[in-house]
PDB file of N, CA and C in Angstrom:
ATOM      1  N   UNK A   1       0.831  -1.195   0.000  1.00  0.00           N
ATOM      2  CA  UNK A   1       0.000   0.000   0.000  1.00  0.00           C
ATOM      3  C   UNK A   1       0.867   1.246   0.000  1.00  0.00           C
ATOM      4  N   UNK A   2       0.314   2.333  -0.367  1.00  0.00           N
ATOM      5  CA  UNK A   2       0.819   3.676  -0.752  1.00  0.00           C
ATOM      6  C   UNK A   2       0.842   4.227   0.546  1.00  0.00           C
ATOM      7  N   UNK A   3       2.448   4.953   0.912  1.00  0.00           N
ATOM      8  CA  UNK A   3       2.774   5.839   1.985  1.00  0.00           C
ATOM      9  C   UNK A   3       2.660   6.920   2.233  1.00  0.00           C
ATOM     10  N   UNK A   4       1.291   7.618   3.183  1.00  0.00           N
ATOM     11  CA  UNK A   4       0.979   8.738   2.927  1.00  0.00           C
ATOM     12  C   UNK A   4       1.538   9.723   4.108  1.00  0.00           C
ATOM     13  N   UNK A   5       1.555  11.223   3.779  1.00  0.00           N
ATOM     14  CA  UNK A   5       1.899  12.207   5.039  1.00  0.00           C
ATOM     15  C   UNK A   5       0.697  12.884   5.473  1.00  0.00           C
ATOM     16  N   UNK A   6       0.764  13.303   6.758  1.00  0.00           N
ATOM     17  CA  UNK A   6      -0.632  13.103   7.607  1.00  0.00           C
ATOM     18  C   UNK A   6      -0.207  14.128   8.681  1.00  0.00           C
ATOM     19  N   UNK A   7      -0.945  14.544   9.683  1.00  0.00           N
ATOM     20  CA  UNK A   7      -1.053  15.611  10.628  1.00  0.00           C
ATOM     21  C   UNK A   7      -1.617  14.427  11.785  1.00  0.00           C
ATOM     22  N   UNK A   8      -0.650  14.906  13.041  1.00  0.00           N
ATOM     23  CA  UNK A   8      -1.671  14.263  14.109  1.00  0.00           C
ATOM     24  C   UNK A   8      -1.782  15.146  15.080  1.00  0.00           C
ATOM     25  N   UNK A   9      -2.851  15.525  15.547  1.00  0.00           N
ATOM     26  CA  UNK A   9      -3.488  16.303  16.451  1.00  0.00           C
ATOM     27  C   UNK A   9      -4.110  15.740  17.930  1.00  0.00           C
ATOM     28  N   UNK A  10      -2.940  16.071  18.502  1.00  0.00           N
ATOM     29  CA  UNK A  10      -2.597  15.931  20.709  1.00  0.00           C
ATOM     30  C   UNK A  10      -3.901  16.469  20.920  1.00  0.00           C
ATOM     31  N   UNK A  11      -4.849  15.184  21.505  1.00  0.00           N
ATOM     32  CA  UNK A  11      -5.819  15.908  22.235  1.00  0.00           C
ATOM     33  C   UNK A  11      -5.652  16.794  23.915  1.00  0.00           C
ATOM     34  N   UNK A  12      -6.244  17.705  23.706  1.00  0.00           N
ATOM     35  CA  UNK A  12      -5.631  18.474  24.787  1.00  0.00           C
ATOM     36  C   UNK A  12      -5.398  18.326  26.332  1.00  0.00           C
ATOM     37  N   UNK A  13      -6.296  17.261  26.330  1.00  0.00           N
ATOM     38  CA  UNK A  13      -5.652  16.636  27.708  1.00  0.00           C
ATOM     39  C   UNK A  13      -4.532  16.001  27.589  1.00  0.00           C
ATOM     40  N   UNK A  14      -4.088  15.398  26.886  1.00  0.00           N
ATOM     41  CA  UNK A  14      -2.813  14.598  26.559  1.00  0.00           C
ATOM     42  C   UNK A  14      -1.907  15.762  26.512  1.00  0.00           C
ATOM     43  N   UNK A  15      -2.032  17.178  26.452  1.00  0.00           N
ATOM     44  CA  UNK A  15      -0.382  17.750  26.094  1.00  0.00           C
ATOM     45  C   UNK A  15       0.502  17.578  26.869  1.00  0.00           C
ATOM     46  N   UNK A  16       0.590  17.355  28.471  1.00  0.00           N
ATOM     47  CA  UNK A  16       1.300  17.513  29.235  1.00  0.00           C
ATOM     48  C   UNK A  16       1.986  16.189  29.090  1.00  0.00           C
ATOM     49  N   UNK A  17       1.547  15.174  27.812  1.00  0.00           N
ATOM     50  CA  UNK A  17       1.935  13.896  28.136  1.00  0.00           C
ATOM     51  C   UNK A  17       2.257  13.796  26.414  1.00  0.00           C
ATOM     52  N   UNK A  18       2.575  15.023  26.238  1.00  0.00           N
ATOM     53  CA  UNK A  18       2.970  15.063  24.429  1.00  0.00           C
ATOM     54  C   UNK A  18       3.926  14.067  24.241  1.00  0.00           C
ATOM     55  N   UNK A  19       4.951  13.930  24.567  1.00  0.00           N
ATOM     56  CA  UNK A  19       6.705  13.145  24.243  1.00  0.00           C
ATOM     57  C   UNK A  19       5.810  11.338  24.429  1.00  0.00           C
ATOM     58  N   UNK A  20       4.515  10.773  25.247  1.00  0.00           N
ATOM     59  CA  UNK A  20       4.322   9.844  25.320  1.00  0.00           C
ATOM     60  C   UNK A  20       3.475   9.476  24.329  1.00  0.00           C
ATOM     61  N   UNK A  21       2.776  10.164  23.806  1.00  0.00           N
ATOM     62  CA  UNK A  21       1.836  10.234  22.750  1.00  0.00           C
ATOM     63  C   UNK A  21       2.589  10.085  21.475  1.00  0.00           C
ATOM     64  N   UNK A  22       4.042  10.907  21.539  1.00  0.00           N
ATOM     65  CA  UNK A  22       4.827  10.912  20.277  1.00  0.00           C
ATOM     66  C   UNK A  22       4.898   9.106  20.016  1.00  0.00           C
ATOM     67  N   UNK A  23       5.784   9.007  21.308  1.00  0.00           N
ATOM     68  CA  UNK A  23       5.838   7.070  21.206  1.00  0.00           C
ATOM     69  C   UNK A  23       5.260   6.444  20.734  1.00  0.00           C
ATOM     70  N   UNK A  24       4.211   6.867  21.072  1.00  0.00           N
ATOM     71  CA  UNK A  24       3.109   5.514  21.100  1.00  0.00           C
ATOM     72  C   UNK A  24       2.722   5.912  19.474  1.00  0.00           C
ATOM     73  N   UNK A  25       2.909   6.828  18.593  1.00  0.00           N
ATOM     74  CA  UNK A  25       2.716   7.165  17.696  1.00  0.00           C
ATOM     75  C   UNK A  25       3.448   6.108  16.832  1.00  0.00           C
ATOM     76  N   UNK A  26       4.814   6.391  17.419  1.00  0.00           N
ATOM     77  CA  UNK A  26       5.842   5.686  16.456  1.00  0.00           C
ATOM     78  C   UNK A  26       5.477   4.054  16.159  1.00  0.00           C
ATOM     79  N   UNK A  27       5.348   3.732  17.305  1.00  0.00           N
ATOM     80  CA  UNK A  27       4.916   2.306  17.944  1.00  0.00           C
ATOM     81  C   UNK A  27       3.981   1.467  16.826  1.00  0.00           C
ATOM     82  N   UNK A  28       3.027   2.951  16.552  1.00  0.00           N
ATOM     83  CA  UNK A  28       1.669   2.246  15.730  1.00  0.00           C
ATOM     84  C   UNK A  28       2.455   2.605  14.155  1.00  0.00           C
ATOM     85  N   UNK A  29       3.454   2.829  13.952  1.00  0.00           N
ATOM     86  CA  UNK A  29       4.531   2.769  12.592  1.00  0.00           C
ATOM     87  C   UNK A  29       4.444   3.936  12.083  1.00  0.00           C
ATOM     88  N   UNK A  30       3.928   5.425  13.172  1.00  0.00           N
ATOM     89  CA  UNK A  30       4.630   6.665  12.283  1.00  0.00           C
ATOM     90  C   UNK A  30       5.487   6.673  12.132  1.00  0.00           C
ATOM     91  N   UNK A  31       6.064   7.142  10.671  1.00  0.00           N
ATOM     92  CA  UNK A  31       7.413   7.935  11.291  1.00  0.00           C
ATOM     93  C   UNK A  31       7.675   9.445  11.306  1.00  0.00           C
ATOM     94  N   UNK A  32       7.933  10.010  12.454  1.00  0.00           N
ATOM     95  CA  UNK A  32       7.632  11.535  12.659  1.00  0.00           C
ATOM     96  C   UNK A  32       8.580  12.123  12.349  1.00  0.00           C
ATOM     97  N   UNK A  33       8.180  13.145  11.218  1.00  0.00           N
ATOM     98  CA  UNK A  33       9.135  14.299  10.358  1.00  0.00           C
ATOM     99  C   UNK A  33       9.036  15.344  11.142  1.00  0.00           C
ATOM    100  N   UNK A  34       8.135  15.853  11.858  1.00  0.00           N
ATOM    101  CA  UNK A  34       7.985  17.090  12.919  1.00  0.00           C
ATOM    102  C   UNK A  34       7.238  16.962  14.357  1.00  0.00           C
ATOM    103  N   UNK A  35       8.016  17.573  15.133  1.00  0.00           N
ATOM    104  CA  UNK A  35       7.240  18.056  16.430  1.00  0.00           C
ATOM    105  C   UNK A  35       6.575  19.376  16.464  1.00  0.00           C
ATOM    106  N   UNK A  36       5.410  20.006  16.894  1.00  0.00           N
ATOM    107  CA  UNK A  36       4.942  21.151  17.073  1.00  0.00           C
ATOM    108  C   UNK A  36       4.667  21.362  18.570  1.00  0.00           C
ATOM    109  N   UNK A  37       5.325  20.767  19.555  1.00  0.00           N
ATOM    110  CA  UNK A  37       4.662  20.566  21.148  1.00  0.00           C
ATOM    111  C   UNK A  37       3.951  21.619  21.178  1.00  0.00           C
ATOM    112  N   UNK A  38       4.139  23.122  21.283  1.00  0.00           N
ATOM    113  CA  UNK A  38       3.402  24.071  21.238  1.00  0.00           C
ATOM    114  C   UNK A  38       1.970  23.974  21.006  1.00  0.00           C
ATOM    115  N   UNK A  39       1.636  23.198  19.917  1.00  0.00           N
ATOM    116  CA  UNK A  39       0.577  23.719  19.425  1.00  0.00           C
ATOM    117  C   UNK A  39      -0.055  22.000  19.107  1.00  0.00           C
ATOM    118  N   UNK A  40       0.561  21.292  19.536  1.00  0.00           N
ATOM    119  CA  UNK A  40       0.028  19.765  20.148  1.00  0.00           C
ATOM    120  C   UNK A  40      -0.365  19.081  18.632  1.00  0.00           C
ATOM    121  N   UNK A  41       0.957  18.890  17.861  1.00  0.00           N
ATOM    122  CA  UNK A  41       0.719  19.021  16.448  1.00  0.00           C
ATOM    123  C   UNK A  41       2.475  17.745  16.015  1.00  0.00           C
ATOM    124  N   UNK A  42       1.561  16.870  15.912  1.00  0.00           N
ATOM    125  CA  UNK A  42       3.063  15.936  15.012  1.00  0.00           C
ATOM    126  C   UNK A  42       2.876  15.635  13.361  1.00  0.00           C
ATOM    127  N   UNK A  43       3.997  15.628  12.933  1.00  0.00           N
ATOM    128  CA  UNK A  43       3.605  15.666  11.444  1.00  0.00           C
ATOM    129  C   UNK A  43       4.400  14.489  11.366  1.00  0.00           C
ATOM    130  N   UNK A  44       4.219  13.587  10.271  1.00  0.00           N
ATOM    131  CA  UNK A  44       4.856  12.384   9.143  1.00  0.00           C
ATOM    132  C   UNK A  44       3.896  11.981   8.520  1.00  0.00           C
ATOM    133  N   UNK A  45       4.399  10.807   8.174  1.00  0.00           N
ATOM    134  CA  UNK A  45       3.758   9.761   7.237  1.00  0.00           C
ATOM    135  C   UNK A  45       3.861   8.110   7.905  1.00  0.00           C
ATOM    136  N   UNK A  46       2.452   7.088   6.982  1.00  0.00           N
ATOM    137  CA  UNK A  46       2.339   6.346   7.528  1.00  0.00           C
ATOM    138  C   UNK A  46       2.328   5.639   6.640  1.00  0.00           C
ATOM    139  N   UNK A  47       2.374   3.796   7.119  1.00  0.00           N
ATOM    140  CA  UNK A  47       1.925   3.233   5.512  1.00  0.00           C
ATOM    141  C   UNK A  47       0.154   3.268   5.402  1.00  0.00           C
ATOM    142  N   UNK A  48      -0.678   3.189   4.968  1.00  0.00           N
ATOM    143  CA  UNK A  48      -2.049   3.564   4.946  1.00  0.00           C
ATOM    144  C   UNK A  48      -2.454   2.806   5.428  1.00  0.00           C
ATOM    145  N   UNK A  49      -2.238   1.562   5.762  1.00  0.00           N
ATOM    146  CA  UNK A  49      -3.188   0.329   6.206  1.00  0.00           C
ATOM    147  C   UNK A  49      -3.191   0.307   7.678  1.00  0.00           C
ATOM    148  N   UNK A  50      -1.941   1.090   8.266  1.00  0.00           N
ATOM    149  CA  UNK A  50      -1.930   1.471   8.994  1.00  0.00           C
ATOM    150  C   UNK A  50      -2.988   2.963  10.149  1.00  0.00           C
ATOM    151  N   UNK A  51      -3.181   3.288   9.585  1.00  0.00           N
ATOM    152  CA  UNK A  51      -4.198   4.001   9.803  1.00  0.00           C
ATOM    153  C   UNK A  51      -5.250   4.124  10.975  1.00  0.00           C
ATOM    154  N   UNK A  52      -5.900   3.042  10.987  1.00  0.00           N
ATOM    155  CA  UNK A  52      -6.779   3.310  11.982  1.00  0.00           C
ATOM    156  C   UNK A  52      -6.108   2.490  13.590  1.00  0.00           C
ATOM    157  N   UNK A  53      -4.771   2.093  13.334  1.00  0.00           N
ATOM    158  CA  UNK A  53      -3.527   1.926  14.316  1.00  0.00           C
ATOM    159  C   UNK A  53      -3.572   3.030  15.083  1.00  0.00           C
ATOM    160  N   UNK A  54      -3.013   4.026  14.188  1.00  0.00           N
ATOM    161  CA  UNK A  54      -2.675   5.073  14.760  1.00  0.00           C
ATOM    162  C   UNK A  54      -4.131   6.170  15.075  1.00  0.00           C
ATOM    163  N   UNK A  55      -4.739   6.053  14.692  1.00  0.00           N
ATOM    164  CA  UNK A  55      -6.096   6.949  15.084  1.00  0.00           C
ATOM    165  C   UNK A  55      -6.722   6.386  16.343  1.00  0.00           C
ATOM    166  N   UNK A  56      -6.315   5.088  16.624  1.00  0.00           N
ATOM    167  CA  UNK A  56      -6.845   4.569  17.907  1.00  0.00           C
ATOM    168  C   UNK A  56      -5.733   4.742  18.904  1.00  0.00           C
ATOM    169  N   UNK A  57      -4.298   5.036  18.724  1.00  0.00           N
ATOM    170  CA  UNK A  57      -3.694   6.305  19.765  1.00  0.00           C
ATOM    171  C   UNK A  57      -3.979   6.823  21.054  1.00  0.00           C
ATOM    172  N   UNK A  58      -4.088   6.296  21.988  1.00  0.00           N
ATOM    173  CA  UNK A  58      -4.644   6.864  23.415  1.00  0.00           C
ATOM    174  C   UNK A  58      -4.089   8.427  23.573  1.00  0.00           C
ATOM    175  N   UNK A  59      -4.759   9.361  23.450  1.00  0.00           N
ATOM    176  CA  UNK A  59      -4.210  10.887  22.807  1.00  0.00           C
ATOM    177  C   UNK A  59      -4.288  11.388  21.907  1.00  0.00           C
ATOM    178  N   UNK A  60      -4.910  10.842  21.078  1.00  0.00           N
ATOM    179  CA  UNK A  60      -4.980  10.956  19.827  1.00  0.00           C
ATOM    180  C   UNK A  60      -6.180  11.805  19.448  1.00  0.00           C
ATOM    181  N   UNK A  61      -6.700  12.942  19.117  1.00  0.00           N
ATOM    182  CA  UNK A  61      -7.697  13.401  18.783  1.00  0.00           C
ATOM    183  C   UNK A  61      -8.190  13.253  17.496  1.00  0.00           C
ATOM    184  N   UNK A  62      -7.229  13.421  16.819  1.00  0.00           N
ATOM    185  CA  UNK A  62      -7.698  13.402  15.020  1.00  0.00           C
ATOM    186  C   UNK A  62      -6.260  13.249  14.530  1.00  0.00           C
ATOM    187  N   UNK A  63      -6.245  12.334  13.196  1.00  0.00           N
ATOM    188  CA  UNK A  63      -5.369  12.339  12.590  1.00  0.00           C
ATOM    189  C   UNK A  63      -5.720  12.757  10.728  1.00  0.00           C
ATOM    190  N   UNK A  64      -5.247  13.458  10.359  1.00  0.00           N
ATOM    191  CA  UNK A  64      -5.047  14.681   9.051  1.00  0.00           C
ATOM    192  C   UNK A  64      -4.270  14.461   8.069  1.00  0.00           C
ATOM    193  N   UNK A  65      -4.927  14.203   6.875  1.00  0.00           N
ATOM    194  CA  UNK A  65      -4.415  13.531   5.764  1.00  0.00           C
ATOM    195  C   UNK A  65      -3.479  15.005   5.297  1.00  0.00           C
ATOM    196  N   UNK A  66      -2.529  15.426   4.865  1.00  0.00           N
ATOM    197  CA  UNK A  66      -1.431  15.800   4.533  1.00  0.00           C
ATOM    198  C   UNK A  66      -2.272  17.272   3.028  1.00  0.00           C
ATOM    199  N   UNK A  67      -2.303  18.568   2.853  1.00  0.00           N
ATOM    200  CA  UNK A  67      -3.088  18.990   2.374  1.00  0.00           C
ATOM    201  C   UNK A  67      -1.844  19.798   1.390  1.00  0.00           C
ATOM    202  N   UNK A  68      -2.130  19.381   0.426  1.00  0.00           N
ATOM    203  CA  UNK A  68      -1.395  20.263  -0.472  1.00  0.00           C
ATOM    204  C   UNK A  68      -1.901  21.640  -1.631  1.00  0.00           C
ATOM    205  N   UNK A  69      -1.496  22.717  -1.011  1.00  0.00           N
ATOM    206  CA  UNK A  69      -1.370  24.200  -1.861  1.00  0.00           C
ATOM    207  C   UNK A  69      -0.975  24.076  -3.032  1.00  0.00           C
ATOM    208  N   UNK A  70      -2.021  24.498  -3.823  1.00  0.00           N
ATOM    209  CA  UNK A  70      -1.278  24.784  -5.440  1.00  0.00           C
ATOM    210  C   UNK A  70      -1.671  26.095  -5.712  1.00  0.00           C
ATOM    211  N   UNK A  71      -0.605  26.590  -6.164  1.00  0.00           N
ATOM    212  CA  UNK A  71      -0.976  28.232  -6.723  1.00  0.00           C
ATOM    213  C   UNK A  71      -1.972  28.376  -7.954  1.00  0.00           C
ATOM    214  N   UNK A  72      -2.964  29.307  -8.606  1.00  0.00           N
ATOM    215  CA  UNK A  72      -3.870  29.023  -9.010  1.00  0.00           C
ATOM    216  C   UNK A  72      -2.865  28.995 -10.643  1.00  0.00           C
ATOM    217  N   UNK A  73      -3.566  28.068 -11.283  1.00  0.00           N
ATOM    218  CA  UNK A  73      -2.456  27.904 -12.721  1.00  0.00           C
ATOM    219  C   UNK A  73      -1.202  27.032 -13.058  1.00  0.00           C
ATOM    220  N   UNK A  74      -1.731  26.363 -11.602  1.00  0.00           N
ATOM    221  CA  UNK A  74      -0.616  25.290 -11.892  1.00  0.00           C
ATOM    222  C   UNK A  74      -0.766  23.802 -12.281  1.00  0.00           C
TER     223      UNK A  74
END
């Protein structure tokens, strides 16, 4: 299956427990290209089948399929 990049979004009770949430992220086979602790925000990619692995995440509020900008004309 096709490897997609994705947004995962720290539900807000979990921030204080962000760095454990990252884990357990990895665990379910992210692999994380960014931290945002601030703003309770990890970015990578997953393999897709994977998916509802990681959406079931204890911390996990929502996970965000990857949104790409195109300038108009392209």
């Amino acid at each position: 299956m096709a490897r997609i990049r994705l947004t995962v979004l720290v539900r807000d009770t979990w921030r204080d427990r962000y760095p454990l949430v990252v884990e357990h992220c990895r665990q379910a086979g992210l692999t994380v290209e960014r931290e945002l602790v601030a703003v309770g925000v990890i970015a990578g990619s997953i393999e897709e089948e994977l998916l509802a692995a990681l959406s079931a995440v204890e911390g996990v509020s929502a996970v965000e399929p990857e949104r790409i900008n195109r300038a108009l004309g392209e």
